[in-house]
PDB file of N, CA and C in Angstrom:
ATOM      1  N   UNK A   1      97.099 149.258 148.344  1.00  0.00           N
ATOM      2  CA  UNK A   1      96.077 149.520 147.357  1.00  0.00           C
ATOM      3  C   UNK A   1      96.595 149.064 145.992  1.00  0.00           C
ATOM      4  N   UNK A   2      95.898 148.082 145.251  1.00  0.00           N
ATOM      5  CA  UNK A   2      96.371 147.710 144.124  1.00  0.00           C
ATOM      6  C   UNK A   2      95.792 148.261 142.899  1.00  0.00           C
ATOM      7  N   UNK A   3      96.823 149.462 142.473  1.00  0.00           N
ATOM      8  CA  UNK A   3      96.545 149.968 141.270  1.00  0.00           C
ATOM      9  C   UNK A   3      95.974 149.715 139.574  1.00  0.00           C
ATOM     10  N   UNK A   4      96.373 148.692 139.864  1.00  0.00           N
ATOM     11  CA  UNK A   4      96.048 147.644 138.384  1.00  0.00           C
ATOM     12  C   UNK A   4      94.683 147.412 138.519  1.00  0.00           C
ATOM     13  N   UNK A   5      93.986 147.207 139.549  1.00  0.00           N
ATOM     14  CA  UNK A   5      92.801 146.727 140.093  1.00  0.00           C
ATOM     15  C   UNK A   5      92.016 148.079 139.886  1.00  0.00           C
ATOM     16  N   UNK A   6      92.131 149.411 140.401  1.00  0.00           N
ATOM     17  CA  UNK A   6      91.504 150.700 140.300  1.00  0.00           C
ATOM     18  C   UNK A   6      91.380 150.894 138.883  1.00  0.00           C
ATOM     19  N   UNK A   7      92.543 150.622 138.187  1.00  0.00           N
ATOM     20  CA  UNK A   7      92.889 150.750 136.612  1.00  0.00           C
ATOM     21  C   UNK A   7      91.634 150.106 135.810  1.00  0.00           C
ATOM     22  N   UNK A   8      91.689 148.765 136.016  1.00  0.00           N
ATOM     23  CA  UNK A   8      91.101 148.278 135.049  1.00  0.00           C
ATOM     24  C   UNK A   8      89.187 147.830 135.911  1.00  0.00           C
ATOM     25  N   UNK A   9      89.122 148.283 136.692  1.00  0.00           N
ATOM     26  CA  UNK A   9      87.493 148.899 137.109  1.00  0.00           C
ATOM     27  C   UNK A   9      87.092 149.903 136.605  1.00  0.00           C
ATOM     28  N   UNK A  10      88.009 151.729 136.298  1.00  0.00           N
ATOM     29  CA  UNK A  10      88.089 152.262 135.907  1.00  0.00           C
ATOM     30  C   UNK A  10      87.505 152.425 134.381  1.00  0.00           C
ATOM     31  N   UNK A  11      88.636 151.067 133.800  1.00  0.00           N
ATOM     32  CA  UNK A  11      88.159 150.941 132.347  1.00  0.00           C
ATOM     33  C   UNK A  11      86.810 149.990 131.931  1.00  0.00           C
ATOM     34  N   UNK A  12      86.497 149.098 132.522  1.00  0.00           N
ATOM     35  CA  UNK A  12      85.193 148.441 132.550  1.00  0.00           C
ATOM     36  C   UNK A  12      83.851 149.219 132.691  1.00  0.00           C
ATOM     37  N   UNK A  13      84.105 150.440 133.502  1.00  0.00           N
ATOM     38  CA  UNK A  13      83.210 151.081 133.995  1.00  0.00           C
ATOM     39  C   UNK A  13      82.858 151.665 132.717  1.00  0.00           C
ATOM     40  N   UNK A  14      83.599 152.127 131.320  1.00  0.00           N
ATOM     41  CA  UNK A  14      83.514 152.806 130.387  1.00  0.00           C
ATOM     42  C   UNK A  14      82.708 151.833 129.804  1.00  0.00           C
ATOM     43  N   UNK A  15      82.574 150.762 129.522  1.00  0.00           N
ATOM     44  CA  UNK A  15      81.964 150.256 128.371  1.00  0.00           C
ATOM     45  C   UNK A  15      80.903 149.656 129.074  1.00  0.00           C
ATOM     46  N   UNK A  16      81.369 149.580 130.710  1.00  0.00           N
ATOM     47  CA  UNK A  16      79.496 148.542 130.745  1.00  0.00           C
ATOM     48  C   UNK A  16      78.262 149.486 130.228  1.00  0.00           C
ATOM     49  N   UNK A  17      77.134 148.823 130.035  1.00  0.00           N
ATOM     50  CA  UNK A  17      75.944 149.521 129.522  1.00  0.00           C
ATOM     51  C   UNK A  17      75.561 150.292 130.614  1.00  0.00           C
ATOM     52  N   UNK A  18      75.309 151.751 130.466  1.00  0.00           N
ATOM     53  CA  UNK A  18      74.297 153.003 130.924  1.00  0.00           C
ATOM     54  C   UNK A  18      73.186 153.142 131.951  1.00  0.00           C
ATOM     55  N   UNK A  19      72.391 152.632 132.543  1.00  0.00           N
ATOM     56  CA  UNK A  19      71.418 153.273 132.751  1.00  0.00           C
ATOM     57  C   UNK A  19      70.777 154.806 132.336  1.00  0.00           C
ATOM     58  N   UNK A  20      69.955 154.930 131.474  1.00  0.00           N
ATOM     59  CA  UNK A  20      69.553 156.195 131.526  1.00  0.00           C
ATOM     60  C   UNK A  20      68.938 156.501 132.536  1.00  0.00           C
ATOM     61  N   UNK A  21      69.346 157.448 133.113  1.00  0.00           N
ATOM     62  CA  UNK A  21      68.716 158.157 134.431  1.00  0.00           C
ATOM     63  C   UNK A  21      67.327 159.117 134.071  1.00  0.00           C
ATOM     64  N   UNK A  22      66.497 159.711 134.491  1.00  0.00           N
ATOM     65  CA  UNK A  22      65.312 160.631 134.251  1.00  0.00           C
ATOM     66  C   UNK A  22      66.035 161.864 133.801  1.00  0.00           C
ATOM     67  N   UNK A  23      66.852 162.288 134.507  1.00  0.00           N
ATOM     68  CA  UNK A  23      68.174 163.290 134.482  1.00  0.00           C
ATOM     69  C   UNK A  23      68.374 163.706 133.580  1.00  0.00           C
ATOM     70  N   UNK A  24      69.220 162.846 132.566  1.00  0.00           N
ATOM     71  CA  UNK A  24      70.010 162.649 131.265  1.00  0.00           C
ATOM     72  C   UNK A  24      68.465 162.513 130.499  1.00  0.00           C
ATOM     73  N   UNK A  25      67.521 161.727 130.475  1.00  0.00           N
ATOM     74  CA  UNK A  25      66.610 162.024 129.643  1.00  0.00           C
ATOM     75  C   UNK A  25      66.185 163.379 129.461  1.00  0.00           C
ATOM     76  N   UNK A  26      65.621 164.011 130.643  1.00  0.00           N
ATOM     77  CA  UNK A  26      65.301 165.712 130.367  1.00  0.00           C
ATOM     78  C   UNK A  26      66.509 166.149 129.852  1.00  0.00           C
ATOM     79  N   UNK A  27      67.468 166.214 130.244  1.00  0.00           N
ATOM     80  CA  UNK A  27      68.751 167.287 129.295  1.00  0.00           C
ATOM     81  C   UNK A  27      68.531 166.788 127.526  1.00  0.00           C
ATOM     82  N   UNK A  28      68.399 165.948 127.428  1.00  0.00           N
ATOM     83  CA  UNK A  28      68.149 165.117 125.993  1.00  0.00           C
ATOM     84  C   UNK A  28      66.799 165.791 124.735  1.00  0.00           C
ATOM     85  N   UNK A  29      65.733 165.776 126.050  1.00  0.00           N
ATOM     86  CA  UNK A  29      64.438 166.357 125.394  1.00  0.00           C
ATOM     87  C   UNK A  29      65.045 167.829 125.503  1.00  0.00           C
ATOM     88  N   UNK A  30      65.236 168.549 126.219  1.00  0.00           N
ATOM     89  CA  UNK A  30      65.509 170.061 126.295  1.00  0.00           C
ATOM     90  C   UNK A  30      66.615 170.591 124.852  1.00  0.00           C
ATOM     91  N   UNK A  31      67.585 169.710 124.505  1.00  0.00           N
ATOM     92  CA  UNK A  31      68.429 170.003 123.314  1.00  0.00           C
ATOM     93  C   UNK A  31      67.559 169.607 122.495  1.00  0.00           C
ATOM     94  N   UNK A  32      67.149 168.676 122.405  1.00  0.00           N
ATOM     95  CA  UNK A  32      66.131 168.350 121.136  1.00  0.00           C
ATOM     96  C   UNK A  32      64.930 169.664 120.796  1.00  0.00           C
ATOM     97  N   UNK A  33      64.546 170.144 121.964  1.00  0.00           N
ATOM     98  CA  UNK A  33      63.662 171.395 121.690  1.00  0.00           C
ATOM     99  C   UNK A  33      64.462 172.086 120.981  1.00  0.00           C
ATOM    100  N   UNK A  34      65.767 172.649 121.676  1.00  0.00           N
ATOM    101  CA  UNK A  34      66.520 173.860 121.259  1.00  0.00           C
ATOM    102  C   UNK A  34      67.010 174.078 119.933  1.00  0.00           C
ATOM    103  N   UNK A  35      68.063 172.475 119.618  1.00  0.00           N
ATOM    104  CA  UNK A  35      68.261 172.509 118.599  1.00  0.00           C
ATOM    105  C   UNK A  35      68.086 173.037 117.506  1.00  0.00           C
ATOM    106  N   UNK A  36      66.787 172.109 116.446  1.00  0.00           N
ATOM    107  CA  UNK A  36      66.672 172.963 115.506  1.00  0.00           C
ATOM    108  C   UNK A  36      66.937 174.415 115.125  1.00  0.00           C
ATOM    109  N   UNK A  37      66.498 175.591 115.942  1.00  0.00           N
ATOM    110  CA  UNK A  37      66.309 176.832 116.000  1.00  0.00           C
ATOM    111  C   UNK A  37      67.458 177.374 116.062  1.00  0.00           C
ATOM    112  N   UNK A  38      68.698 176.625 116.997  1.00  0.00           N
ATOM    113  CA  UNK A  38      70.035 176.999 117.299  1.00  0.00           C
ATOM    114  C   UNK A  38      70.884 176.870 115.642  1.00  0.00           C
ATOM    115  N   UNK A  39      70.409 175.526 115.227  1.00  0.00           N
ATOM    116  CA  UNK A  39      71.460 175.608 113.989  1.00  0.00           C
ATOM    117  C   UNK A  39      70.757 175.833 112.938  1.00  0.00           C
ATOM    118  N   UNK A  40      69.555 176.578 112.644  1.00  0.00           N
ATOM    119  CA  UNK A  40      69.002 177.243 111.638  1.00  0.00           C
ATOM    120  C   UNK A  40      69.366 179.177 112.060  1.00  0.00           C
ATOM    121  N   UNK A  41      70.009 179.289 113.542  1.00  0.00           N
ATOM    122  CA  UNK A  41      70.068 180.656 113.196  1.00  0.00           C
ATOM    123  C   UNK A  41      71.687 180.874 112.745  1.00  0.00           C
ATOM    124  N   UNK A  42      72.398 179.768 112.928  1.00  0.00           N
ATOM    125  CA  UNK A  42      73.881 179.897 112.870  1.00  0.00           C
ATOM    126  C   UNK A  42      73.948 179.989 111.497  1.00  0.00           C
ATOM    127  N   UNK A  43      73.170 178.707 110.540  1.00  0.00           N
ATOM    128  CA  UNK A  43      73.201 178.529 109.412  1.00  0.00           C
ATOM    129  C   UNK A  43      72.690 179.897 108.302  1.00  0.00           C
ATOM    130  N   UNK A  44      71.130 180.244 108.891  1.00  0.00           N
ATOM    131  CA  UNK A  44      71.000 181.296 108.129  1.00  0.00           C
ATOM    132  C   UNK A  44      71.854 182.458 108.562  1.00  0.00           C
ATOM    133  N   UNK A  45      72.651 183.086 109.745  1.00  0.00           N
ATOM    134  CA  UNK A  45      73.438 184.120 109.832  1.00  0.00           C
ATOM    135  C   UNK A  45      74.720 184.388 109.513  1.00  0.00           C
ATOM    136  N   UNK A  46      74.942 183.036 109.345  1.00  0.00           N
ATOM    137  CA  UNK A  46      76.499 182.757 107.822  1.00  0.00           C
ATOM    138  C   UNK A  46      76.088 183.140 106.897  1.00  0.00           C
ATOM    139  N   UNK A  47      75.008 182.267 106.266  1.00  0.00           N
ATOM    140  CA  UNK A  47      74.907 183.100 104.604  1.00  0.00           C
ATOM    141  C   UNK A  47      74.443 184.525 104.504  1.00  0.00           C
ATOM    142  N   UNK A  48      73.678 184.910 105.927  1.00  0.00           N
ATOM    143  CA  UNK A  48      73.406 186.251 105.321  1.00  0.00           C
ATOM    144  C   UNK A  48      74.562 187.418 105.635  1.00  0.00           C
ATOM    145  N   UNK A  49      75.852 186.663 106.367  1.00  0.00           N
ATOM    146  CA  UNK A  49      76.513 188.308 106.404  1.00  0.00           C
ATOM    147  C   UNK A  49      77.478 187.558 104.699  1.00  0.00           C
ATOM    148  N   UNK A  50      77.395 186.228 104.644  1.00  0.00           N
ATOM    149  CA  UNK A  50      78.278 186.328 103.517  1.00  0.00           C
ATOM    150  C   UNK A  50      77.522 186.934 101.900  1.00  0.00           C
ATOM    151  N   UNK A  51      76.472 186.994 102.119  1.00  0.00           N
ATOM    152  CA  UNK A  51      75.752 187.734 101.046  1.00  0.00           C
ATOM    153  C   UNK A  51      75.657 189.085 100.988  1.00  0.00           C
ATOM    154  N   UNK A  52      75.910 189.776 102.953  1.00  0.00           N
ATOM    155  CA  UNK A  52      76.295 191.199 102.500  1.00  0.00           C
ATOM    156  C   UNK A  52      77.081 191.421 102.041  1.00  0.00           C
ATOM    157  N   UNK A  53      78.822 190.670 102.597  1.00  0.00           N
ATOM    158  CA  UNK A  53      80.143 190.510 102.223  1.00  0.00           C
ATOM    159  C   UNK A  53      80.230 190.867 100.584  1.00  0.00           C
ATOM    160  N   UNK A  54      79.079 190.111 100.169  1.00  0.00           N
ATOM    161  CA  UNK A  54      79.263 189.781  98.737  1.00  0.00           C
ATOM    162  C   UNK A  54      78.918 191.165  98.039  1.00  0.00           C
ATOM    163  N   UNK A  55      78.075 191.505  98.375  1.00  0.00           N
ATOM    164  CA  UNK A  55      77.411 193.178  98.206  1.00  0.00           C
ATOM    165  C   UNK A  55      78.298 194.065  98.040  1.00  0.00           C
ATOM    166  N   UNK A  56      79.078 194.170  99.268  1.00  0.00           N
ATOM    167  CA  UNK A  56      80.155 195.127  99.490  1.00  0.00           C
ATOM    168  C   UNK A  56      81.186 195.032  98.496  1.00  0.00           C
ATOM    169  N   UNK A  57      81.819 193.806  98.526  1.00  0.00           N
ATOM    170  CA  UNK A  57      82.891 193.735  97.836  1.00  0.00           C
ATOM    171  C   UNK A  57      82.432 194.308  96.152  1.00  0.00           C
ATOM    172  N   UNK A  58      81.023 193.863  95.862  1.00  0.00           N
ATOM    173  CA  UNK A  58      80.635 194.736  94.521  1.00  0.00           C
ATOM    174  C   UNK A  58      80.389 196.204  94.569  1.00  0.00           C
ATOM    175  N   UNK A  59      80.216 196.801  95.687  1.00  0.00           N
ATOM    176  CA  UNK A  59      80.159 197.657  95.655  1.00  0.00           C
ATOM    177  C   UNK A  59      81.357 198.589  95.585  1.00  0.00           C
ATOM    178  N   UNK A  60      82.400 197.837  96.534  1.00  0.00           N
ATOM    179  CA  UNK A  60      83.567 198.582  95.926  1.00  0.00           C
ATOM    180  C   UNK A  60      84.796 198.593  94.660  1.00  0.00           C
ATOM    181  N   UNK A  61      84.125 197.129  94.031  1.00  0.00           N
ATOM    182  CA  UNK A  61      84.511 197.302  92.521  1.00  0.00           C
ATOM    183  C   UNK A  61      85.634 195.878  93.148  1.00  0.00           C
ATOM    184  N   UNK A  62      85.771 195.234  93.947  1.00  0.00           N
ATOM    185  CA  UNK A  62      86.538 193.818  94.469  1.00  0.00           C
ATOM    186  C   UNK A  62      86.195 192.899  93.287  1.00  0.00           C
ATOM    187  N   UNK A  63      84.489 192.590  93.107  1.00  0.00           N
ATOM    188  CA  UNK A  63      84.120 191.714  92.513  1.00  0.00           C
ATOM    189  C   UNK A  63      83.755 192.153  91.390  1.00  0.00           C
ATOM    190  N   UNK A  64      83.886 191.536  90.091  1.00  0.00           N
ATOM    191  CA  UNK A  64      83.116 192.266  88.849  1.00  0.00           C
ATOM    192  C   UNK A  64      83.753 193.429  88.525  1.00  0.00           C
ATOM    193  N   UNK A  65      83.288 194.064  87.413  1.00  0.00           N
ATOM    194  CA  UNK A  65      83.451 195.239  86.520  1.00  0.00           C
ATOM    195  C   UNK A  65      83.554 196.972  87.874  1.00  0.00           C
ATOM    196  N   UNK A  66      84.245 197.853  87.673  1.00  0.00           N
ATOM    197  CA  UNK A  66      84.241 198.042  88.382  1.00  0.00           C
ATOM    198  C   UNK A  66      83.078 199.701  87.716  1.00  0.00           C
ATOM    199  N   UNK A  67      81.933 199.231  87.233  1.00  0.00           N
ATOM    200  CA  UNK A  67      81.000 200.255  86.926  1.00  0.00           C
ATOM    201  C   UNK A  67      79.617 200.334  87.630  1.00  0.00           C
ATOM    202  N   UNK A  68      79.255 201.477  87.129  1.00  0.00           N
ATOM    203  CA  UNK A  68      77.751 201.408  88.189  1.00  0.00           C
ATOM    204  C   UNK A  68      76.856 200.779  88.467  1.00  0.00           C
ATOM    205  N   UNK A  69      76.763 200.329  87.035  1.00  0.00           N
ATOM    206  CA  UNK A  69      75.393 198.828  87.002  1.00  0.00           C
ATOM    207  C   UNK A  69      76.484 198.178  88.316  1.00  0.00           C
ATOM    208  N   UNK A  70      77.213 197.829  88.656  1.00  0.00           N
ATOM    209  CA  UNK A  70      77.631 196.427  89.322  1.00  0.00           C
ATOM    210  C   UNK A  70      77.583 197.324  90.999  1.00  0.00           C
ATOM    211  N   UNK A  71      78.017 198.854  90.925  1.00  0.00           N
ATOM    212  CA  UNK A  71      77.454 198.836  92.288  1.00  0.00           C
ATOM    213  C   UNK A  71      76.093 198.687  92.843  1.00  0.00           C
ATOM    214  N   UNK A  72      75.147 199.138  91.850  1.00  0.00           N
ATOM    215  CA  UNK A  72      73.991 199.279  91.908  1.00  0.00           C
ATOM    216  C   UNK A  72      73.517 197.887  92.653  1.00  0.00           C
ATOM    217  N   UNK A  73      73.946 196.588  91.972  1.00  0.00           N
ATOM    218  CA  UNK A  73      73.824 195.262  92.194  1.00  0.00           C
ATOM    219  C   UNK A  73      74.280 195.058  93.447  1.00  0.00           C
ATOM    220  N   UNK A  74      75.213 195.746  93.955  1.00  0.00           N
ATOM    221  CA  UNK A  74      75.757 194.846  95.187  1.00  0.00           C
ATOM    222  C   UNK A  74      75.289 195.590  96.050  1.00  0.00           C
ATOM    223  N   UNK A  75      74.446 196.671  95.872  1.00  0.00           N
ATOM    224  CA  UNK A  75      73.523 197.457  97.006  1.00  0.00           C
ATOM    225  C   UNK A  75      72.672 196.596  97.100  1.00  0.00           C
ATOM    226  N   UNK A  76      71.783 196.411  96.214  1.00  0.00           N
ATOM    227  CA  UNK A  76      70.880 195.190  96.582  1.00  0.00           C
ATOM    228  C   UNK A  76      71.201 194.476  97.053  1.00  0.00           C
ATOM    229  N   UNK A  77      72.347 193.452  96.646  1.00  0.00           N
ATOM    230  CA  UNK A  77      73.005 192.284  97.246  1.00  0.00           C
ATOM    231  C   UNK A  77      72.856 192.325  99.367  1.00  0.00           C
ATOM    232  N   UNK A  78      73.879 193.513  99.084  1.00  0.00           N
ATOM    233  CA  UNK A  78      73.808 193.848 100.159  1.00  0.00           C
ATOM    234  C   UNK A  78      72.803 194.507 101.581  1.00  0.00           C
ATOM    235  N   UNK A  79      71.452 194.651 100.452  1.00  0.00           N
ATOM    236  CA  UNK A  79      71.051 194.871 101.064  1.00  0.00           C
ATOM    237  C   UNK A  79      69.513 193.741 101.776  1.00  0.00           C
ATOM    238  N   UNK A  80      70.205 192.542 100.532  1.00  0.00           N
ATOM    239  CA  UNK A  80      69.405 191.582 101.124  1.00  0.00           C
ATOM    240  C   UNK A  80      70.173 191.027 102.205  1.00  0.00           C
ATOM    241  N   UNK A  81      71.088 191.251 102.266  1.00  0.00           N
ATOM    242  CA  UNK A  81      72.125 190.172 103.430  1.00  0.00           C
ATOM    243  C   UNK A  81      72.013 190.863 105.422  1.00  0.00           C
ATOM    244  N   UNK A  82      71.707 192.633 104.347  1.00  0.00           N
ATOM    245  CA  UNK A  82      71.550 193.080 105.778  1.00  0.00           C
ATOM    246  C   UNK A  82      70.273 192.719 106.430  1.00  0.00           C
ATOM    247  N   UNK A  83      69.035 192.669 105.740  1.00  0.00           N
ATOM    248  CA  UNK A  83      67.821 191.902 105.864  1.00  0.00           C
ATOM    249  C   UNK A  83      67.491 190.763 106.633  1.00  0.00           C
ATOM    250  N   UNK A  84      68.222 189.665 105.760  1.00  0.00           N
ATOM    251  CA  UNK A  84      68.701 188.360 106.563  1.00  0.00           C
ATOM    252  C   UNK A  84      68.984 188.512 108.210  1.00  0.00           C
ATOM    253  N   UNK A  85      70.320 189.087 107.682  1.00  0.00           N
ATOM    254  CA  UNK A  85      70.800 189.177 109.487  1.00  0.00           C
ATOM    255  C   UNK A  85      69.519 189.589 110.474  1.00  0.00           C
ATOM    256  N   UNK A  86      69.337 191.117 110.129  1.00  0.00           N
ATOM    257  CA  UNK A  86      67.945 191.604 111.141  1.00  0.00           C
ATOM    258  C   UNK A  86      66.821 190.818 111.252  1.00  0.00           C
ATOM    259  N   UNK A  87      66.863 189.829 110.584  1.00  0.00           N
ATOM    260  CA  UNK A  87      65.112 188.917 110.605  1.00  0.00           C
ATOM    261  C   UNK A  87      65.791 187.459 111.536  1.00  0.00           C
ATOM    262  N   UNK A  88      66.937 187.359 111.406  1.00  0.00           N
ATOM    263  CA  UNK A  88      67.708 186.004 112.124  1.00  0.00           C
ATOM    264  C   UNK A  88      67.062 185.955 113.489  1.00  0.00           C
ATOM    265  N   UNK A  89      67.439 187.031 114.146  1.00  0.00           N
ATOM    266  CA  UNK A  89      67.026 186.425 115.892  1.00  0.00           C
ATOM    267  C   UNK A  89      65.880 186.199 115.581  1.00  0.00           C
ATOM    268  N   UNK A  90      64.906 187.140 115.091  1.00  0.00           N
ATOM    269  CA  UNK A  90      63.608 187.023 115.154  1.00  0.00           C
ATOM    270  C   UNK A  90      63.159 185.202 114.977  1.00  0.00           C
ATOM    271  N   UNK A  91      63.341 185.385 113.626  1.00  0.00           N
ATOM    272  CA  UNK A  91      63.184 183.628 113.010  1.00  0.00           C
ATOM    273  C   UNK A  91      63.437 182.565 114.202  1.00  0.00           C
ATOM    274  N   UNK A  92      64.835 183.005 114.943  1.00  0.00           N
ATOM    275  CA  UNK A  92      65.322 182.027 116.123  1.00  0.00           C
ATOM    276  C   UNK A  92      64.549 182.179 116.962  1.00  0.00           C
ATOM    277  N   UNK A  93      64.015 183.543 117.462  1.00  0.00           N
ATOM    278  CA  UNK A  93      63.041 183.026 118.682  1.00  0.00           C
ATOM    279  C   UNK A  93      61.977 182.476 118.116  1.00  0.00           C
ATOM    280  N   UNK A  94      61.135 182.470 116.922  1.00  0.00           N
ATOM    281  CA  UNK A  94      60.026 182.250 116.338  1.00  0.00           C
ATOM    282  C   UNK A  94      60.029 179.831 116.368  1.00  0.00           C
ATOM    283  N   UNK A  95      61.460 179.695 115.884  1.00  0.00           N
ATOM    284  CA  UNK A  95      61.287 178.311 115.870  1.00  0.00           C
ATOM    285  C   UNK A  95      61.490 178.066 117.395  1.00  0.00           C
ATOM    286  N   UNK A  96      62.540 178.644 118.173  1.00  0.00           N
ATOM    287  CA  UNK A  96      62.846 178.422 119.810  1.00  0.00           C
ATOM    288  C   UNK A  96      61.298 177.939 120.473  1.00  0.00           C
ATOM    289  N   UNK A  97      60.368 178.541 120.052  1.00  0.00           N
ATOM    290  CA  UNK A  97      59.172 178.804 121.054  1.00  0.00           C
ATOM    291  C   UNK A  97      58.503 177.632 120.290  1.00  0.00           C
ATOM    292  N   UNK A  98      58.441 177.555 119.193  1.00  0.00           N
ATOM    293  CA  UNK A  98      57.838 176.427 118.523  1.00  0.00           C
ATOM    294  C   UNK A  98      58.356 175.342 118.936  1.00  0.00           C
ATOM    295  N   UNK A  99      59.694 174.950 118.796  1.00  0.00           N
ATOM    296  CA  UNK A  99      60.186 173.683 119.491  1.00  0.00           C
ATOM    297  C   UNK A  99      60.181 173.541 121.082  1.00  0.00           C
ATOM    298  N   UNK A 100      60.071 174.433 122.007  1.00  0.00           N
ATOM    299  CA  UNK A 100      59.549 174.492 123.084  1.00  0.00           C
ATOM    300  C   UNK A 100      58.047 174.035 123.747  1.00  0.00           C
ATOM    301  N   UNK A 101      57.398 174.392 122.563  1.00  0.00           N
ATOM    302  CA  UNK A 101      55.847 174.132 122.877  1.00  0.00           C
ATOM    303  C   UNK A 101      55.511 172.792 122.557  1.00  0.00           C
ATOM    304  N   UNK A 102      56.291 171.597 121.160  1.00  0.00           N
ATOM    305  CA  UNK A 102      56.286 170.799 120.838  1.00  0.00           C
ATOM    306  C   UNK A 102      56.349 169.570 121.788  1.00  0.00           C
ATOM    307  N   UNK A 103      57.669 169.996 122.451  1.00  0.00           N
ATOM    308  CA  UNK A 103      57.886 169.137 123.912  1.00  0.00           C
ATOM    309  C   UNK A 103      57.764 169.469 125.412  1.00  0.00           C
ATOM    310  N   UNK A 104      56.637 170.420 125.329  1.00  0.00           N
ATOM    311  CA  UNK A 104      56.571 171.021 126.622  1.00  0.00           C
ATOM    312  C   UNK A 104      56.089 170.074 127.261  1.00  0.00           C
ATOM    313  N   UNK A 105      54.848 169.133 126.872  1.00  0.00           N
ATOM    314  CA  UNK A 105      54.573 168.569 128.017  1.00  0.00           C
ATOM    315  C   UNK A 105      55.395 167.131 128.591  1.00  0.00           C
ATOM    316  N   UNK A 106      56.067 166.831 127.632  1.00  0.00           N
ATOM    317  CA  UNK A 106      56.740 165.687 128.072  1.00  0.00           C
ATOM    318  C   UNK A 106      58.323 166.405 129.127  1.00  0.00           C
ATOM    319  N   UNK A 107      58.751 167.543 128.823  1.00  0.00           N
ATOM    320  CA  UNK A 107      59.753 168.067 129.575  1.00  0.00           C
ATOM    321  C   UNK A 107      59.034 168.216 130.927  1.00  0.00           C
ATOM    322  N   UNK A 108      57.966 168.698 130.986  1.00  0.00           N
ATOM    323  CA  UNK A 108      57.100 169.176 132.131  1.00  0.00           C
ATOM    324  C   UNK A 108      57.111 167.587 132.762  1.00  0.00           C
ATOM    325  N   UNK A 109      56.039 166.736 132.641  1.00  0.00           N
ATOM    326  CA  UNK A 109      55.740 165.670 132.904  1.00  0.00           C
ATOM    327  C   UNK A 109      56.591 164.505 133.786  1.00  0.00           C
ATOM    328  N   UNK A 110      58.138 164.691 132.683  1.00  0.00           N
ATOM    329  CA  UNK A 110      59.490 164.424 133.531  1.00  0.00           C
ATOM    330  C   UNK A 110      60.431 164.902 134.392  1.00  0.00           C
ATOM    331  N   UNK A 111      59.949 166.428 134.624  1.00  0.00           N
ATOM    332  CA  UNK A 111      60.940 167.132 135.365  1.00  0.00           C
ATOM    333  C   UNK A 111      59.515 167.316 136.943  1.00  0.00           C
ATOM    334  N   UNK A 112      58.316 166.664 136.457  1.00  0.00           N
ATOM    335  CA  UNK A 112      57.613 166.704 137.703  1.00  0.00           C
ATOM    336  C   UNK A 112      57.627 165.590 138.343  1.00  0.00           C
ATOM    337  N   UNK A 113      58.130 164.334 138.028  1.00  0.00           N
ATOM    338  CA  UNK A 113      58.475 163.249 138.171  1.00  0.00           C
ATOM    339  C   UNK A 113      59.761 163.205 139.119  1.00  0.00           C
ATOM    340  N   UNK A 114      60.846 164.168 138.301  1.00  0.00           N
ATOM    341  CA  UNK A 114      61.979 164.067 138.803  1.00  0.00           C
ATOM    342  C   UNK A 114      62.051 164.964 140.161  1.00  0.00           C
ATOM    343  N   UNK A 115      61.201 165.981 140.129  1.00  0.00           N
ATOM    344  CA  UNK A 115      60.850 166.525 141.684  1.00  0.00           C
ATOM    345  C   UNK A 115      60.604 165.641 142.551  1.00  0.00           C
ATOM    346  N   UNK A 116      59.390 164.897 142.522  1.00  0.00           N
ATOM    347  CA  UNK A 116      58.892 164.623 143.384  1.00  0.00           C
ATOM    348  C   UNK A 116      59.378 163.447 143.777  1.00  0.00           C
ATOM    349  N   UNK A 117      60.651 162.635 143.235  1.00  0.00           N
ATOM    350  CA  UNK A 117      61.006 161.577 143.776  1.00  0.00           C
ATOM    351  C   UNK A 117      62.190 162.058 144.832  1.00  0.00           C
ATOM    352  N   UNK A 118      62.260 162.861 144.694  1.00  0.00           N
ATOM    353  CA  UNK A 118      63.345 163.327 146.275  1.00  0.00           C
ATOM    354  C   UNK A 118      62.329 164.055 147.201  1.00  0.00           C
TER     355      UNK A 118
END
């Protein structure tokens, strides 16, 4: 068995061009649904625990003056951040279903395709 030969089929195999399969297309449309919703809940659930973070730390006199006006402030602060967080999933399932419905029928359409050819 000539190794050099397995080797460099091996490596050809990497760069010849693709076929997209039906396969790889549905996995493609299905992230494209998901997406958006996935990195709008990551994105908004960073800033909102770092805006409670931010709250707290005023509240315990970390950030700023360490007087009442400034706790007063970081209750609010904080209590918009806790807000945020609790409305996050919601928001995520709210775009999830929206980007779901967007490409439903073409996910449908191709994954009935991809049934019925086996």
């Amino acid at each position: 068995m000539n190794t050099d030969k397995i080797y460099a089929e091996s490596i050809a195999k990497e760069y010849a061009p693709k076929e997209t399969s039906k396969v790889v297309a549905l996995k493609k449309l299905d992230k494209k649904a998901k997406m958006p919703a996935l990195v709008f809940a990551y994105t908004f659930g960073i800033i909102s625990s770092l805006v409670l973070g931010t709250g707290m730390c005023m509240c315990m006199g970390e950030i700023g003056a360490d007087t009442t006006t400034t706790m007063i402030i970081g209750v609010i602060i904080g209590i918009i951040g806790i807000v945020g967080a609790g409305i996050n999933y919601h928001v995520y399932r709210f775009l999830l279903e929206k980007g779901k419905k967007k490409y439903a029928f073409e996910i449908m359409e191709l994954a009935k395709e991809i049934s019925e050819k086996d």
